[in-house]
N, C-alpha and C. Protein backbone atom coordinates (compact mmCIF):
# COMPACT_ATOMS: atom_id res chain seq x y z
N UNK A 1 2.91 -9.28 -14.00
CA UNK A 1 3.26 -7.90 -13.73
C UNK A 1 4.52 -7.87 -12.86
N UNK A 2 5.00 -7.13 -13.32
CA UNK A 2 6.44 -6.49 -12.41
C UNK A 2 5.86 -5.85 -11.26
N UNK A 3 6.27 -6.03 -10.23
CA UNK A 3 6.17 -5.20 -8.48
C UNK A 3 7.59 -4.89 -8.18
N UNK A 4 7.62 -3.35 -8.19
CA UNK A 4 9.35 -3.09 -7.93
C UNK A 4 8.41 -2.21 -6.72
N UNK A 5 9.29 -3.46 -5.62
CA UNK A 5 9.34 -3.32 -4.59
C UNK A 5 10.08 -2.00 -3.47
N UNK A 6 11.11 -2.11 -4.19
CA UNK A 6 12.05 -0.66 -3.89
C UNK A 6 12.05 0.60 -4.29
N UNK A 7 10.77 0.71 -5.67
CA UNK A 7 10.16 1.94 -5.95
C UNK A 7 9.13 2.45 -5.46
N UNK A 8 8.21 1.50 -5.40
CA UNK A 8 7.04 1.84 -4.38
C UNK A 8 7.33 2.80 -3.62
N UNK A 9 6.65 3.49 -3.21
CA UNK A 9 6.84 5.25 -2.35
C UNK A 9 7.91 5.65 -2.71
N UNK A 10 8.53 5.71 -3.52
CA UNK A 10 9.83 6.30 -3.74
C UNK A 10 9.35 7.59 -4.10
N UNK A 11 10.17 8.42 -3.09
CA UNK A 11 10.03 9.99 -2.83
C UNK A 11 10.26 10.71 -4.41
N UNK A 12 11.35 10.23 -4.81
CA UNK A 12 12.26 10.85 -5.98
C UNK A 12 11.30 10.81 -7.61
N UNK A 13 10.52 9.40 -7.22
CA UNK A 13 9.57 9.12 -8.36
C UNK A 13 8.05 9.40 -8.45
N UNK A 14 7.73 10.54 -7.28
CA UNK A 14 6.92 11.51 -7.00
C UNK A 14 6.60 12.67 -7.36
N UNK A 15 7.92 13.21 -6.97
CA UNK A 15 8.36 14.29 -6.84
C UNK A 15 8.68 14.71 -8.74
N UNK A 16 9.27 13.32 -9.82
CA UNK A 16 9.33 13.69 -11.24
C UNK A 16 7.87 13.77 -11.76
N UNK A 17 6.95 12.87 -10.73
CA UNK A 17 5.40 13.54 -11.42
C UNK A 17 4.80 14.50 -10.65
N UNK A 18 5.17 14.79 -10.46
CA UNK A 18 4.87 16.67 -10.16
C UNK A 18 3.58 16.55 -9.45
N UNK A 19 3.08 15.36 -8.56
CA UNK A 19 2.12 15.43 -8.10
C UNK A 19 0.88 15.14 -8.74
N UNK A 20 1.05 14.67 -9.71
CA UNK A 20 0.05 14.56 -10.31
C UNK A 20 0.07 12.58 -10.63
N UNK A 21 0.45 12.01 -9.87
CA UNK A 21 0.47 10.09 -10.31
C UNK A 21 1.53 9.37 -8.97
N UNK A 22 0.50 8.74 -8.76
CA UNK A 22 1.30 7.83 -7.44
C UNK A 22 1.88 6.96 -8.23
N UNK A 23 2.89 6.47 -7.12
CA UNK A 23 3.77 5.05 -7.54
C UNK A 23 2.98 4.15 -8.49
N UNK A 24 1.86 3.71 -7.51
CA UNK A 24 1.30 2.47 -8.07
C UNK A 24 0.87 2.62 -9.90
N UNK A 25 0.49 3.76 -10.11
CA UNK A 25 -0.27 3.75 -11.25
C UNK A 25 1.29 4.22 -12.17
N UNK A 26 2.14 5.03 -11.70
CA UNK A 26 3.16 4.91 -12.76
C UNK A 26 3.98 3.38 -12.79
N UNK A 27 3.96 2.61 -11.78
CA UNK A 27 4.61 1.08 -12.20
C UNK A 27 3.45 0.42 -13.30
N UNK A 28 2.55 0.53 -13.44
CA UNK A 28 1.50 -0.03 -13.91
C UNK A 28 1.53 0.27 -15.55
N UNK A 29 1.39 1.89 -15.82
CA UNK A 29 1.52 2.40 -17.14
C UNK A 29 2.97 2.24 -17.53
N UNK A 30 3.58 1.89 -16.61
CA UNK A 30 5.35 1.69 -17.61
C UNK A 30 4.98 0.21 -18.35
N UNK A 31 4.02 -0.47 -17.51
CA UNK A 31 4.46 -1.81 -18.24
C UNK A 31 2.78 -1.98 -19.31
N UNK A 32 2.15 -1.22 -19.78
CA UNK A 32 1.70 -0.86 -20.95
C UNK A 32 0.48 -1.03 -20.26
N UNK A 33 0.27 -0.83 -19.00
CA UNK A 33 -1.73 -1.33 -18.72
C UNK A 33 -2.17 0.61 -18.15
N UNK A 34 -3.37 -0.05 -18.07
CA UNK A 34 -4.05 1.32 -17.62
C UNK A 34 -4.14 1.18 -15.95
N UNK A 35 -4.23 1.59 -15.04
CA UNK A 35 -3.87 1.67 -13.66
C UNK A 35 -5.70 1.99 -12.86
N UNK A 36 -6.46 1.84 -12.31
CA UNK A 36 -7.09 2.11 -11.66
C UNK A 36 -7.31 1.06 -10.47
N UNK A 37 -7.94 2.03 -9.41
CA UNK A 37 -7.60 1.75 -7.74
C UNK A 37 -9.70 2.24 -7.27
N UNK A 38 -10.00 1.48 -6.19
CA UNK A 38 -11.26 1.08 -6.37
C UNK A 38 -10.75 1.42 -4.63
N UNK A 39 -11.32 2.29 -4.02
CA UNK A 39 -11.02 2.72 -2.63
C UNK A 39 -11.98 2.42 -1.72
N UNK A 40 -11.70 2.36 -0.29
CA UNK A 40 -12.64 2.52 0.54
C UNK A 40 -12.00 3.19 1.76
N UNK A 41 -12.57 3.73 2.97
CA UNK A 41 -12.27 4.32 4.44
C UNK A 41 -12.62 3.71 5.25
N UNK A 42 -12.19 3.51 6.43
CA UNK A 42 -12.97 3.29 7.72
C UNK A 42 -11.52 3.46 8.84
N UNK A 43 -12.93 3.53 10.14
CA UNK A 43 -12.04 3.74 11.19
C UNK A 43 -12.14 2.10 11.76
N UNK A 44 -11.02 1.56 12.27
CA UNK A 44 -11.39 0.04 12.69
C UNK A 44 -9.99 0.16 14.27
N UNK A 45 -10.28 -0.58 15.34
CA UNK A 45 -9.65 -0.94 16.46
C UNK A 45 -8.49 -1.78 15.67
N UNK A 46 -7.15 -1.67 15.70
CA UNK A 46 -5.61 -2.33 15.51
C UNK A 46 -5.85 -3.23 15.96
N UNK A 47 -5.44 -4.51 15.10
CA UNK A 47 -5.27 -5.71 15.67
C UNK A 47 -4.22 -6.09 16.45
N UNK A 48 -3.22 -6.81 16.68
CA UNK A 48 -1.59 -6.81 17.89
C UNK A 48 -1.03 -6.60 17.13
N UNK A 49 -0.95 -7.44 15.49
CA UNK A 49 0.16 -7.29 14.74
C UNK A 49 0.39 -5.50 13.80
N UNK A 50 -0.91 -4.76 13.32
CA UNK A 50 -0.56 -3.97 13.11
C UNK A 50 -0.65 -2.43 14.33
N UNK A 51 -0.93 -3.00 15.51
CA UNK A 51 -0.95 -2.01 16.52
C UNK A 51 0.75 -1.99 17.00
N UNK A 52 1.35 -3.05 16.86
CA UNK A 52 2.72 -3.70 17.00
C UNK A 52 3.66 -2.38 16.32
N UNK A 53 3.29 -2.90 14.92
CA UNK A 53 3.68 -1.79 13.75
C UNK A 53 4.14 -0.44 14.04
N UNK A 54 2.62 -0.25 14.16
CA UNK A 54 2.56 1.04 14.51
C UNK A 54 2.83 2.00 15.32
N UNK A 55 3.34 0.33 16.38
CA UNK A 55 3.89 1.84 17.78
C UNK A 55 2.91 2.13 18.89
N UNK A 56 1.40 1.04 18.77
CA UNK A 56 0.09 1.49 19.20
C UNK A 56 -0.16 0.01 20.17
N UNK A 57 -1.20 0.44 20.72
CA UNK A 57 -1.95 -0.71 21.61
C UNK A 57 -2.76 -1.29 20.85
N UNK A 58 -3.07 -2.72 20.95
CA UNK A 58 -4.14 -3.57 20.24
C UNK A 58 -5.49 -2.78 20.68
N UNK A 59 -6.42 -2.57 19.85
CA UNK A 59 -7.57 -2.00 20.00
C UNK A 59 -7.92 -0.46 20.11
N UNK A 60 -6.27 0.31 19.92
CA UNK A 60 -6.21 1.34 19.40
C UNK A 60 -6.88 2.36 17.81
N UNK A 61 -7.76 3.16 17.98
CA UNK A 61 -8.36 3.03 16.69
C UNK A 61 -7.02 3.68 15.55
N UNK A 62 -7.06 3.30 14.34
CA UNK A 62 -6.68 3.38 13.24
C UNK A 62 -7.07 3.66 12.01
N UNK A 63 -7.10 4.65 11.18
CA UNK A 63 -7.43 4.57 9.58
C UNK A 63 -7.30 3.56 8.62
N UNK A 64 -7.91 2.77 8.11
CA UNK A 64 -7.30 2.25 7.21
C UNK A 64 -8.22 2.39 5.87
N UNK A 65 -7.23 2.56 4.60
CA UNK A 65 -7.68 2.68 3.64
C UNK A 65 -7.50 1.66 2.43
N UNK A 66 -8.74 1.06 2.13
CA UNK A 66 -8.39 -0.32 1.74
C UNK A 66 -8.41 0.08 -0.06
N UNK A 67 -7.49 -1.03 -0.74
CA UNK A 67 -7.98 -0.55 -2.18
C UNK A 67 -7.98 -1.80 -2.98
N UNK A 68 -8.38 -2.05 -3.78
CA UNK A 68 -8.93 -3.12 -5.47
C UNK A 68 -7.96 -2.21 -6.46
N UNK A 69 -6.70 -3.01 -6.61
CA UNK A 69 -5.88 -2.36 -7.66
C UNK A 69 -6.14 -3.01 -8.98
N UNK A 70 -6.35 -2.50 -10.16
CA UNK A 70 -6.49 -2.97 -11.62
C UNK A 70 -5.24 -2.88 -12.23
N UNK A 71 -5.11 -3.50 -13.03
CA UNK A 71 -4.67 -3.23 -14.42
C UNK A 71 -5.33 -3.88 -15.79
N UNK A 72 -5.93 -2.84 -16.67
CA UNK A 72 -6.48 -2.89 -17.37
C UNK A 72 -7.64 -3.61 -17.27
N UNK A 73 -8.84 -3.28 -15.99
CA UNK A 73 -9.63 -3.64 -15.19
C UNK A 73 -10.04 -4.87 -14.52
N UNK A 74 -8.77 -5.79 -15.18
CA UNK A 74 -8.46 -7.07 -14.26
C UNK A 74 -7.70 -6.75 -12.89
N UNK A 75 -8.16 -7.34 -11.98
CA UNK A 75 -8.00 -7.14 -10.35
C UNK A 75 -6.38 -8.15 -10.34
N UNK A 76 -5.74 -6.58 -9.91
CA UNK A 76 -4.04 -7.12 -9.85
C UNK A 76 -3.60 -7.29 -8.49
N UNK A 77 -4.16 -6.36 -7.77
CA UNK A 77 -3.72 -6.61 -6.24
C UNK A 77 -4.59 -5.89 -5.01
N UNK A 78 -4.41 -6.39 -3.68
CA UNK A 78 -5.12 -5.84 -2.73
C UNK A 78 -4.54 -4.80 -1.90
N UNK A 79 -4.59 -3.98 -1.52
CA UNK A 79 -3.58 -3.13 -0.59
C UNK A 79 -4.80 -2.36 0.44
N UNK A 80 -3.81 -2.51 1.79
CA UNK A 80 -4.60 -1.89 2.60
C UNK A 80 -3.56 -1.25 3.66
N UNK A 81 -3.65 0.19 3.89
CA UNK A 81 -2.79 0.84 4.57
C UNK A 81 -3.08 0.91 5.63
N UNK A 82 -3.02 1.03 6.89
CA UNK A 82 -3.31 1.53 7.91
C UNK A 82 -2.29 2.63 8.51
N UNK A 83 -3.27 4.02 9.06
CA UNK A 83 -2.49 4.71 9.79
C UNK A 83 -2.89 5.58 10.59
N UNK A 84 -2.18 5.90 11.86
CA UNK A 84 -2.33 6.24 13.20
C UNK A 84 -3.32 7.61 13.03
N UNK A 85 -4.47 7.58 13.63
CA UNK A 85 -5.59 8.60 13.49
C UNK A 85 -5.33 9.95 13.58
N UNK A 86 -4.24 10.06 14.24
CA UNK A 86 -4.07 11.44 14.88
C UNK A 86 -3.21 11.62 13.69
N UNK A 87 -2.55 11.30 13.02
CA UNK A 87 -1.48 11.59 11.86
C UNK A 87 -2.64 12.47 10.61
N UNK A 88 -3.74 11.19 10.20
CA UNK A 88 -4.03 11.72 8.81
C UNK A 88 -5.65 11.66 8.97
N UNK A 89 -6.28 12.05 9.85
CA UNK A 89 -7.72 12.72 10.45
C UNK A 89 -7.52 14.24 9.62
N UNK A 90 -8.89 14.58 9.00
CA UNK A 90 -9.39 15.46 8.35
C UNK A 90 -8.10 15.44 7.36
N UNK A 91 -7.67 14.55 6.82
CA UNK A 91 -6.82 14.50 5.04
C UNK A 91 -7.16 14.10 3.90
N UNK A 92 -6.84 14.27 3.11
CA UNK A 92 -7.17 13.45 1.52
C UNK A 92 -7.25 11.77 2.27
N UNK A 93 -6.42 11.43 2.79
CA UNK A 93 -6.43 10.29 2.63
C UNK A 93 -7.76 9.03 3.69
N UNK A 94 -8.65 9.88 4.36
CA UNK A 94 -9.70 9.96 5.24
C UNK A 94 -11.07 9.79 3.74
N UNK A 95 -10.65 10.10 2.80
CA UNK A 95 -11.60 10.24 1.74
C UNK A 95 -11.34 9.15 0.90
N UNK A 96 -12.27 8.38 0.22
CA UNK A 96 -11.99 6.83 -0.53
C UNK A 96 -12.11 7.45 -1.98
N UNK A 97 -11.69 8.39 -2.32
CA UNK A 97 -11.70 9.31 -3.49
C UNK A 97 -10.30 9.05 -3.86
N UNK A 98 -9.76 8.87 -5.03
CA UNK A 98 -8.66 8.42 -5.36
C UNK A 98 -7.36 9.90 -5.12
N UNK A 99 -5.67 9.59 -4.91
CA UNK A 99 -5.74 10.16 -3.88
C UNK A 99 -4.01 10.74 -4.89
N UNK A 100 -4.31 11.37 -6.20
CA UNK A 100 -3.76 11.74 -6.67
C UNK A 100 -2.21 11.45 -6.97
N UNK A 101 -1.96 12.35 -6.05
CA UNK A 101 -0.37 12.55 -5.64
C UNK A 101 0.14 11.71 -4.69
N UNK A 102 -0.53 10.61 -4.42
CA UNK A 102 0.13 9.77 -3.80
C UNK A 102 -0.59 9.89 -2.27
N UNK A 103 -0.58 8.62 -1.19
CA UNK A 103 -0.85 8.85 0.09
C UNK A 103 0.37 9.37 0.52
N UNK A 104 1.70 9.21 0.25
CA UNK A 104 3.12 8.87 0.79
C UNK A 104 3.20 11.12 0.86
N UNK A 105 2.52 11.55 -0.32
CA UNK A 105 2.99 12.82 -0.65
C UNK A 105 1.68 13.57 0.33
N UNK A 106 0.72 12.88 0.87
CA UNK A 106 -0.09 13.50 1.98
C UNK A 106 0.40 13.69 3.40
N UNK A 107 1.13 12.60 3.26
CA UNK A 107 1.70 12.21 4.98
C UNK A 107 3.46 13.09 4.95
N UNK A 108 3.42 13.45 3.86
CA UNK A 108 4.97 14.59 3.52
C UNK A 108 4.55 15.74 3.65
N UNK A 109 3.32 16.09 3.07
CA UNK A 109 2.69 17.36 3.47
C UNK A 109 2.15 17.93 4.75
N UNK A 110 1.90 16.64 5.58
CA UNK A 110 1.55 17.23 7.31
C UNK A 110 2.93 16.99 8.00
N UNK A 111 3.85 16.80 7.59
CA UNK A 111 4.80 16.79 8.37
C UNK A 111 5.92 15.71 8.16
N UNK A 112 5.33 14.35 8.09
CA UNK A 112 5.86 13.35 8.05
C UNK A 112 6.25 12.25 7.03
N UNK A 113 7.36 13.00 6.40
CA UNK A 113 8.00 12.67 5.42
C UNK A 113 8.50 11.00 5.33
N UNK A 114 7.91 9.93 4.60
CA UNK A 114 8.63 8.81 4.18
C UNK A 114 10.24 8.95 4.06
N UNK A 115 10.59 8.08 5.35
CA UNK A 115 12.05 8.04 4.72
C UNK A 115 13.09 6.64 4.98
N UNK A 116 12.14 5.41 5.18
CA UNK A 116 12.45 4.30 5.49
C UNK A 116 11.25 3.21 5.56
N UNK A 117 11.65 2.18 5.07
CA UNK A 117 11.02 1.07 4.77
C UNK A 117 11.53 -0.24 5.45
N UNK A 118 9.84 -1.09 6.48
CA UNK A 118 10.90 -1.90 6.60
C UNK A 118 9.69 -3.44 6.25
N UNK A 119 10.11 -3.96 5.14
CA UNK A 119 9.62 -4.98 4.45
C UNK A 119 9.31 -6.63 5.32
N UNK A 120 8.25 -7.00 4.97
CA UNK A 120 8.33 -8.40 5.46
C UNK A 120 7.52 -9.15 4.41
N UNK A 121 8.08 -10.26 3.65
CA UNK A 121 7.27 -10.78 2.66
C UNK A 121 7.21 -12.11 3.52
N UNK A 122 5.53 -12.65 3.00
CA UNK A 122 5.27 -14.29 3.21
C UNK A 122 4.44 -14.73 1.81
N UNK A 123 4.48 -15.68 1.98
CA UNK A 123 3.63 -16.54 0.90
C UNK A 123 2.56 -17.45 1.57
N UNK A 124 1.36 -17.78 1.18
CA UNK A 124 0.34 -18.33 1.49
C UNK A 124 -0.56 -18.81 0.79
N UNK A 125 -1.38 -19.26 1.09
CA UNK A 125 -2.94 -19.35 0.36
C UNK A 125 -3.71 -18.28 0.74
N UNK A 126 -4.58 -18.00 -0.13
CA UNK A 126 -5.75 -16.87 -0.25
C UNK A 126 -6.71 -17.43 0.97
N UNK A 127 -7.01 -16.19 1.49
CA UNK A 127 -8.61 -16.28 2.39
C UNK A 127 -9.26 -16.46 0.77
N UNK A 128 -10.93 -17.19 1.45
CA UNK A 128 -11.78 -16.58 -0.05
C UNK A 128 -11.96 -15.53 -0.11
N UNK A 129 -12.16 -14.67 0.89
CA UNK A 129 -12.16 -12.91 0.49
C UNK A 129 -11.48 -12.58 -0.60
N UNK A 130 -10.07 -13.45 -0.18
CA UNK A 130 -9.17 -12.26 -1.23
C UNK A 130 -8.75 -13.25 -2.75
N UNK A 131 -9.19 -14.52 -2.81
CA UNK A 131 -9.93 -15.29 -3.71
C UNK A 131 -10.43 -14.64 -4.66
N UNK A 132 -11.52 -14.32 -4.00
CA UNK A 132 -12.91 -14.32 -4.68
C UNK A 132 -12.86 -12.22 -5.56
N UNK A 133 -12.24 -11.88 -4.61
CA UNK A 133 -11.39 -10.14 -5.24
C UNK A 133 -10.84 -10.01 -6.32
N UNK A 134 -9.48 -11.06 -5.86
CA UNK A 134 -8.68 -11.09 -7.43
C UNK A 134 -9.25 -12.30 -8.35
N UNK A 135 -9.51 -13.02 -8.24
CA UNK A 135 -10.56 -13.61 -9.21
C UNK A 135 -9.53 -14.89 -9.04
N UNK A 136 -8.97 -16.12 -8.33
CA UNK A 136 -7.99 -16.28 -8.72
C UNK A 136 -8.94 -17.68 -8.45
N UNK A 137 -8.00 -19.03 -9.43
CA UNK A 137 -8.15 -19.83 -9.91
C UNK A 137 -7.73 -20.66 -8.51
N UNK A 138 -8.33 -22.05 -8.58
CA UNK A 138 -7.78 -23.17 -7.51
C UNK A 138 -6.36 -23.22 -7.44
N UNK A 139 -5.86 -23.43 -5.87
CA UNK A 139 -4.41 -23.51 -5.37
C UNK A 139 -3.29 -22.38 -5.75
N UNK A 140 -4.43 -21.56 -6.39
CA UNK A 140 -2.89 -20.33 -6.56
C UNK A 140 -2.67 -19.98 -4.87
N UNK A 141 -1.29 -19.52 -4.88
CA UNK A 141 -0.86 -19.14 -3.81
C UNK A 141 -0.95 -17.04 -4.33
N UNK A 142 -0.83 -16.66 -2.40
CA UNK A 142 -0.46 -15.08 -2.98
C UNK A 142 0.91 -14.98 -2.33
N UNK A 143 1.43 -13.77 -2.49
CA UNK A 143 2.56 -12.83 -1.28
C UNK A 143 1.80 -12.38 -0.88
N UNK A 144 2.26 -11.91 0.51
CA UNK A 144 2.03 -10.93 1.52
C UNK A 144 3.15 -9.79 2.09
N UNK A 145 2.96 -9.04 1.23
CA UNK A 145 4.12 -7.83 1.54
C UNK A 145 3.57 -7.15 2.88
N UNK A 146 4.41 -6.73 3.93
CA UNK A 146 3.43 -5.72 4.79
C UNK A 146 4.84 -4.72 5.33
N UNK A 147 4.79 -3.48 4.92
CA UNK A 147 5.79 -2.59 4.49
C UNK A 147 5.59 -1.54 5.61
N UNK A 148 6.15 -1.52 6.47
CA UNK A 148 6.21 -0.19 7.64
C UNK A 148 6.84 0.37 6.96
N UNK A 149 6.46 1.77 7.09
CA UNK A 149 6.55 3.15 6.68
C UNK A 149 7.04 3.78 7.85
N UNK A 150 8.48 4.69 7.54
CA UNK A 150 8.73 5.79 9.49
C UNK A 150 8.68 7.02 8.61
N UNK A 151 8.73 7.64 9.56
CA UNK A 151 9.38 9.40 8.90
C UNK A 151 10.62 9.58 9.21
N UNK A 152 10.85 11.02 8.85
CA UNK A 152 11.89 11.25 9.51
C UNK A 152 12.71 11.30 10.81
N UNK A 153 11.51 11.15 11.96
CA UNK A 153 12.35 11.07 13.07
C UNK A 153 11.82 9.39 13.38
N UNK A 154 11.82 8.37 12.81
CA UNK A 154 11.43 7.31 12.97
C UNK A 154 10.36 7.11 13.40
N UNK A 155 9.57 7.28 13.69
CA UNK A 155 7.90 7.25 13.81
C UNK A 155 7.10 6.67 12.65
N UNK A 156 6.89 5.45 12.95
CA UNK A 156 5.72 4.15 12.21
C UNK A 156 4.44 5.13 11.81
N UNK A 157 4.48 5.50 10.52
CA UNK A 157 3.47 6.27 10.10
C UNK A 157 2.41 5.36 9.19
N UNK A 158 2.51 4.47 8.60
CA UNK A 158 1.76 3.53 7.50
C UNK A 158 2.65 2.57 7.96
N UNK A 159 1.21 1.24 7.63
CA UNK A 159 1.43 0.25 7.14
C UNK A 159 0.51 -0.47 6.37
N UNK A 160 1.53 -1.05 5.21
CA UNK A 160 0.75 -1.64 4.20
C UNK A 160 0.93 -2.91 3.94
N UNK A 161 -0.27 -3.44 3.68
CA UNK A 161 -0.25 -4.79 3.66
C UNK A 161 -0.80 -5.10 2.30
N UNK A 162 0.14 -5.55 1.16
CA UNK A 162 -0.19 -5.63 -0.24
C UNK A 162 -0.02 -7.69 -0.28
N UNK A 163 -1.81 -7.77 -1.21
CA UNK A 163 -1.65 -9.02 -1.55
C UNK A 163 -1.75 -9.63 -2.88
N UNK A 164 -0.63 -9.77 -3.05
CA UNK A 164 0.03 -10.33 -4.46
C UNK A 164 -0.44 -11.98 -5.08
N UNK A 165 -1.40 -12.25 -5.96
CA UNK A 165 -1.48 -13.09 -6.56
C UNK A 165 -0.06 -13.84 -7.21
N UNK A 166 0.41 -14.73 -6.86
CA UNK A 166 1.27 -15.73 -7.46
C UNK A 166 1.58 -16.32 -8.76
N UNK A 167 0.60 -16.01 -9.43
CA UNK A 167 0.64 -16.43 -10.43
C UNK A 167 0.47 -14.97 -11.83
N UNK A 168 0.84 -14.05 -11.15
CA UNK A 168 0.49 -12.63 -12.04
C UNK A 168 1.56 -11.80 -11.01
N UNK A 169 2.52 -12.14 -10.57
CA UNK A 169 3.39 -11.46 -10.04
C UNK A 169 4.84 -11.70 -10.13
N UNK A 170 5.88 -10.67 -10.30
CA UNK A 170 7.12 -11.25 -10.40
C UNK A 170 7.78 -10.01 -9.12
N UNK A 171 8.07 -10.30 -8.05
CA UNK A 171 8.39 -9.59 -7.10
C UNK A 171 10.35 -8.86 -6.98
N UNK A 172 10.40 -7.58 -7.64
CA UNK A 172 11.48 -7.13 -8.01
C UNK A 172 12.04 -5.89 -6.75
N UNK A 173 13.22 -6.26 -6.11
CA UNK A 173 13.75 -5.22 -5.81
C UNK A 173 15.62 -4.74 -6.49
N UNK A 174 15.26 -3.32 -6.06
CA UNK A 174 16.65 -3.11 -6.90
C UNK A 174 17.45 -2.28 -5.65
N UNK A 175 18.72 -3.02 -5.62
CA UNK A 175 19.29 -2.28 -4.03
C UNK A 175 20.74 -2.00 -4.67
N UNK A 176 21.07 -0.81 -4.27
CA UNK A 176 22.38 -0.17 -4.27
C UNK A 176 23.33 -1.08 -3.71
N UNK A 177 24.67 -1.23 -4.37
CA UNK A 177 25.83 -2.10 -3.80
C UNK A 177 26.53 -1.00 -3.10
């Protein structure tokens, strides 16, 4: 699978589905699969690195909304957002109900418009957790994308931490000269 990295939340490719299809599931149906996302909620204490992120103290509580991404009901990737309680308390995105129009177009609607990205990829070996999720075979390696999200006045609103199987991933960005 293609991961275009530089489309992901892209405001512009939201905004042509009228609200009605997040990023993830339109990268998914361009490249001929069917898209479904397998959700969950909880409130959990920030660890350093994403309390760091976020602008927050370690042990600060946080949202995070974890998901089981498919394509064509084989398990394509892991993603788990976290974000600052006071931001998206009583929202769509507080609900493990799939989340339409995007999380990016929830956190635009209370105020805090996506308008910068700031990327960090690694490569690794799988925990078995995330093994045993995507179903993945001995010694595959994954990525580890983990993508701060600001708004408009720079304020760390999301972060996501997407884990990419190695062997079912081709990691694409496309940047303006």
């Amino acid at each position: 699978m293609r991961y275009y990295a530089s489309l992901t939340g892209s405001r512009q490719r939201r905004l042509e589905a009228e609200r009605k299809r997040d990023t993830f599931g339109q990268q998914i149906e361009a490249q001929g699969k069917r898209p479904k996302q397998v959700s969950s909620v909880e409130t959990v204490p920030a660890n350093a690195e994403i309390a760091a992120h976020l602008g927050l103290q370690a042990g600060d509580l946080v949202a995070v909304r974890r998901r089981v991404q498919y394509a064509d009901d084989e398990p394509l990737q892991l993603g788990d957002s976290y974000y600052p309680l006071a931001i998206v308390q009583d929202s769509k995105i507080m609900d493990p109900a799939d989340v339409v129009e995007g999380t990016d177009q929830v956190l635009e609607d209370r105020g805090h418009t996506p308008t910068r990205y700031q990327d960090e990829i690694t490569w690794r070996m799988p925990t078995a957790e995330e093994a045993t999720a995507l179903h993945l075979g001995p010694a595959t390696p994954v990525g580890r994308l983990l993508r701060t999200t600001l708004d408009q006045n720079d304020l760390p609103i999301e972060v996501y931490q997407v884990i990419l199987p190695g062997d079912r991933h081709v990691l694409l960005y496309e940047v303006e000269a």
